[in-house]
N, C-alpha and C. Protein backbone atom coordinates (compact mmCIF):
# COMPACT_ATOMS: atom_id res chain seq x y z
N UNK A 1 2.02 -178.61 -89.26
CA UNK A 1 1.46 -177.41 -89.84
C UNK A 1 1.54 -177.51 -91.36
N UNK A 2 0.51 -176.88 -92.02
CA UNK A 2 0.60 -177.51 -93.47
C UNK A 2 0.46 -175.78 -94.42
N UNK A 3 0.92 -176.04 -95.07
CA UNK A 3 0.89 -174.29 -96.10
C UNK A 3 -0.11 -174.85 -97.45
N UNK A 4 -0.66 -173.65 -97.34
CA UNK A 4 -1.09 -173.54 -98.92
C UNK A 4 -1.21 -172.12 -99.37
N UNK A 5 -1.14 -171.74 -100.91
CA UNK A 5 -0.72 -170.84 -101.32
C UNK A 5 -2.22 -170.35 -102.26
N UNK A 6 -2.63 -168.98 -102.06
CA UNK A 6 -3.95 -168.97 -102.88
C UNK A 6 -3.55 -167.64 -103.43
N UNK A 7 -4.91 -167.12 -104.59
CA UNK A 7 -5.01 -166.11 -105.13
C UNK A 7 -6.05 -165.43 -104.74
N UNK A 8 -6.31 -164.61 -104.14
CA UNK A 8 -7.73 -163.75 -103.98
C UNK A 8 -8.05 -162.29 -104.55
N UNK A 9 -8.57 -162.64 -104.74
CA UNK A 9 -10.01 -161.57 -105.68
C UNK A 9 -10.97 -161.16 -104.85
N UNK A 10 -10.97 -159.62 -104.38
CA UNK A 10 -11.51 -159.31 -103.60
C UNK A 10 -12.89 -158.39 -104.33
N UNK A 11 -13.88 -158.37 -104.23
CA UNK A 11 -14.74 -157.16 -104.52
C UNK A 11 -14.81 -156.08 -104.08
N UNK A 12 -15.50 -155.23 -104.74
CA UNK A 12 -15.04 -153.27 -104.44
C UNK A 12 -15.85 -153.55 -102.62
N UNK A 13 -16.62 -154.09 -102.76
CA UNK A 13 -17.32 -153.82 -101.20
C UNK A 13 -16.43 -154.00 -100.25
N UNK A 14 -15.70 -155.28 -100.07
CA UNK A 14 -14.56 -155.48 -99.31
C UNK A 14 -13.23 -154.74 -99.12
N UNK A 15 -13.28 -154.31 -99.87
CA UNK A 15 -11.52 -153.41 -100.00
C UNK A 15 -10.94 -152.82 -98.52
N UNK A 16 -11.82 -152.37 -98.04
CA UNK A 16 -11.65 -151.05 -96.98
C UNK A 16 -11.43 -151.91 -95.83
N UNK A 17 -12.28 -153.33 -96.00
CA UNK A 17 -12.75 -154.22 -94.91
C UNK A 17 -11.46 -154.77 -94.46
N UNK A 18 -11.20 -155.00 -92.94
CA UNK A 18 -10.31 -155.67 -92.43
C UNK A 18 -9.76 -157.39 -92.55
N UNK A 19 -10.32 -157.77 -93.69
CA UNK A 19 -10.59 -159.45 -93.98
C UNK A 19 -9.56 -160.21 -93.73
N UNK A 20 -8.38 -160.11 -93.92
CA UNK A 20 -7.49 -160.61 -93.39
C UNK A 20 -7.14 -160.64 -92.23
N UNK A 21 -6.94 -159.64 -91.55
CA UNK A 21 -6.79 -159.78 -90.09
C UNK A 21 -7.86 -160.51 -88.91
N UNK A 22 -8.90 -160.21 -89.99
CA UNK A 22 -9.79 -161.49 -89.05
C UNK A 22 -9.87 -162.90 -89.90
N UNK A 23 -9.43 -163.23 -90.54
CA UNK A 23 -8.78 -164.08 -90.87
C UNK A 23 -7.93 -164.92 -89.89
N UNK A 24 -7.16 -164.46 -89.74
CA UNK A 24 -6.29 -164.47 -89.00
C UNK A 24 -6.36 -165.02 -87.28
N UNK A 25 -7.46 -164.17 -86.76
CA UNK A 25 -8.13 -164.21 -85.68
C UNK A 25 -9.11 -165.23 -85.63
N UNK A 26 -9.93 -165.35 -86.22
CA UNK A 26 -11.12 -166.21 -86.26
C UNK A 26 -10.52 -167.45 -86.44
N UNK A 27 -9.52 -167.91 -87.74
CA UNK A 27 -8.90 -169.25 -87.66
C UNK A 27 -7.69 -170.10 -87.55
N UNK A 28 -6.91 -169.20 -86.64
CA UNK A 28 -5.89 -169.85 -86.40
C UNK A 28 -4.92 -169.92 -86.95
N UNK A 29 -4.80 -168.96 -88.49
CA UNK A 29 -3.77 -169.38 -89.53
C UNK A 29 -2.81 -167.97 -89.25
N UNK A 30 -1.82 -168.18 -90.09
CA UNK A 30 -0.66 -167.27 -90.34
C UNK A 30 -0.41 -166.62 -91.79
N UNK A 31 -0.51 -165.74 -92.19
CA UNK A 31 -0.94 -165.09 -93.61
C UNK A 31 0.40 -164.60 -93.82
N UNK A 32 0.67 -164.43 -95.08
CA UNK A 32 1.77 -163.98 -95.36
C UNK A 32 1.36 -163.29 -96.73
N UNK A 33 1.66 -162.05 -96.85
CA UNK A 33 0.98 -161.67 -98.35
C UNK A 33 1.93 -161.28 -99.02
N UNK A 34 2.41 -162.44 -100.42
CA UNK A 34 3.73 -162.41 -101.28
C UNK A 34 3.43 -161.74 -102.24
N UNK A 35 2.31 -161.03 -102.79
CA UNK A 35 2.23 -160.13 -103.77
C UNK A 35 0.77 -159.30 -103.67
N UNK A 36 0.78 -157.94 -104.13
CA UNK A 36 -0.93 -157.66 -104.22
C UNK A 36 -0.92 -155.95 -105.20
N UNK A 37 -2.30 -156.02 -105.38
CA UNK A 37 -2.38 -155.03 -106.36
C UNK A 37 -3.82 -154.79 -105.92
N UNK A 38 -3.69 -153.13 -105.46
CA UNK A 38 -5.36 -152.78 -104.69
C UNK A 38 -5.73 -151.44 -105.62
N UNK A 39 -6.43 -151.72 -106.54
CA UNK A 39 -7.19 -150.18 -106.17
C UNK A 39 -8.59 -149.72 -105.71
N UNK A 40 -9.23 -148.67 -106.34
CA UNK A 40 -10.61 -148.44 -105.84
C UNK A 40 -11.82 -149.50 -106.19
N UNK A 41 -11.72 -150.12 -106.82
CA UNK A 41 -12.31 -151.32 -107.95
C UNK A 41 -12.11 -152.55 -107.35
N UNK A 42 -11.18 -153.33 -107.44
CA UNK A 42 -10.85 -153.90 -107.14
C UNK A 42 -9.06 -154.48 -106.24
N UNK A 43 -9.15 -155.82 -105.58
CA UNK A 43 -7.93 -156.03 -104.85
C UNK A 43 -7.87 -157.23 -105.00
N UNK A 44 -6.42 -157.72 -105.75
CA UNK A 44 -6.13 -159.21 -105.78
C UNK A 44 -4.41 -159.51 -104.86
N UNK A 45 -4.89 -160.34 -104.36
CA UNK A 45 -3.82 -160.38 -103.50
C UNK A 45 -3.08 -162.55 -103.49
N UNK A 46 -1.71 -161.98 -103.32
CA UNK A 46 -1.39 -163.79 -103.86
C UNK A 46 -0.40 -163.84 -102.11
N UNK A 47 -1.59 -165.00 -101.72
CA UNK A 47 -1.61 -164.78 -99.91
C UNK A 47 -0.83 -166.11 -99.46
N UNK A 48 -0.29 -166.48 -98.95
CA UNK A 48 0.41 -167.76 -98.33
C UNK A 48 -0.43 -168.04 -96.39
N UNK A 49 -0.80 -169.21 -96.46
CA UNK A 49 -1.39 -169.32 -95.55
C UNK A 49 -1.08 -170.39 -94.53
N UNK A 50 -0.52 -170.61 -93.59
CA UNK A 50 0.01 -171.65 -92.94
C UNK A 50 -0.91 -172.21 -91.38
N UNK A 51 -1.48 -173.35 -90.98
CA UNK A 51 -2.35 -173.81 -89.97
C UNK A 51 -2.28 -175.18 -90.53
N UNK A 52 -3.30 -175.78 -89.67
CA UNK A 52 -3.63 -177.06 -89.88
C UNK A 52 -4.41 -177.16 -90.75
N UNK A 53 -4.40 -178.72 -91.70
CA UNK A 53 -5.09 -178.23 -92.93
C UNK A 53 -7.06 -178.02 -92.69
N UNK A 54 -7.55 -177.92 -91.55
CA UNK A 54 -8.93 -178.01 -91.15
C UNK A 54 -9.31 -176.52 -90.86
N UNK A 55 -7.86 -175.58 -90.46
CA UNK A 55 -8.07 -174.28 -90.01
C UNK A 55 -8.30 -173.43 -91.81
N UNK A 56 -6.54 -174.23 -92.17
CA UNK A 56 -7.03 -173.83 -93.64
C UNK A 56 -8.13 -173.45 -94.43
N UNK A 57 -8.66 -174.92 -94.87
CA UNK A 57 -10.03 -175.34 -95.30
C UNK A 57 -11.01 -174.58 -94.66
N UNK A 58 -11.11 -174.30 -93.45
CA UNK A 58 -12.24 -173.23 -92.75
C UNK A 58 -11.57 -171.37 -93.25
N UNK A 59 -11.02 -171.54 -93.30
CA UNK A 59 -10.35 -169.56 -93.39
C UNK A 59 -11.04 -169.60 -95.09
N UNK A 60 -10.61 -170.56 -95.93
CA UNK A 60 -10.74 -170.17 -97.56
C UNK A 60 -11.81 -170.63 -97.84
N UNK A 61 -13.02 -171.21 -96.88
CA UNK A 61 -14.74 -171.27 -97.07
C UNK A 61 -15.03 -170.08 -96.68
N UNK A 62 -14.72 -169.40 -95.46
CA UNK A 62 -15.15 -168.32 -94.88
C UNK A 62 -14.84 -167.04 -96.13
N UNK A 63 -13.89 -167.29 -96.75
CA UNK A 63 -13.18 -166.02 -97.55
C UNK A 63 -14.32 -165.87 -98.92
N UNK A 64 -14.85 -167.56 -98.90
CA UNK A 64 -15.51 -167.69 -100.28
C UNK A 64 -17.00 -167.27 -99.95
N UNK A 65 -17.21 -167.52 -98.55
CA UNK A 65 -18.65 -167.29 -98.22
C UNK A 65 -18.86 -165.56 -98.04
N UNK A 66 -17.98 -164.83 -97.80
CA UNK A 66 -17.49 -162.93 -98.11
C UNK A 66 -17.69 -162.73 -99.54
N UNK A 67 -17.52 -163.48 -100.46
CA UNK A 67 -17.52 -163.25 -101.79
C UNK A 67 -16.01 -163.06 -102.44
N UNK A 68 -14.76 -163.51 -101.83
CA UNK A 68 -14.00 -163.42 -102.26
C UNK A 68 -13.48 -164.94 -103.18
N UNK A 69 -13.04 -164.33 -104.59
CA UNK A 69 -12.88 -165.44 -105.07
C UNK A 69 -11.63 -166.04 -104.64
N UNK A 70 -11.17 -167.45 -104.45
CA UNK A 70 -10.13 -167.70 -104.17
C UNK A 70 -9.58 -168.92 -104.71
N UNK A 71 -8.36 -168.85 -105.36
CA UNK A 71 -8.04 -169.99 -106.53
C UNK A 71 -6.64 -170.72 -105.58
N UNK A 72 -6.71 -171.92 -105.47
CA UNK A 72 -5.72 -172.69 -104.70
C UNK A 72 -4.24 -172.56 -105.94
N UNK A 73 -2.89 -172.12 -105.82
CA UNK A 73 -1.98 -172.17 -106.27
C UNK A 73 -1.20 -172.94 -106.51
N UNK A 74 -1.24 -173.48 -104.68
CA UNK A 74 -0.67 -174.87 -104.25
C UNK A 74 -0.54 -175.07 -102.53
N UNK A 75 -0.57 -176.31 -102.74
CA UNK A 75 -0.66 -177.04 -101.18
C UNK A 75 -2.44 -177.29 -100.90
């Protein structure tokens, strides 16, 4: 099982949206959210993500193809 650690930047459209938890569902990974700051505007959240690195790589295309920006931290 391999971790990597990201930053996401969510847009006002998404906020309300359940994105993580299907996250979650759709690819197999394990989320862990070590820091975040939401308001009406915007939501950035600093997410820890643990799967294989193929589930990975599929959850943080899917996140990018939502419009969420997402910056690799590490792993």
């Amino acid at each position: 099982m391999a971790t990597t650690k990201v930053f996401l930047t969510f847009p006002q459209r998404l906020i309300k949206d359940p994105v993580l938890f299907d996250l979650v569902r759709r690819f197999d990974v394990e989320t862990n959210i070590r820091g975040a700051s939401v308001t009406d505007e915007i939501a950035l959240v600093a997410l820890q993500m643990d799967g294989t690195d193929s589930a990975l790589a599929a959850a943080a295309e899917h996140l990018k193809s939502l419009g969420v920006q997402v910056e690799v931290l590490e792993g």
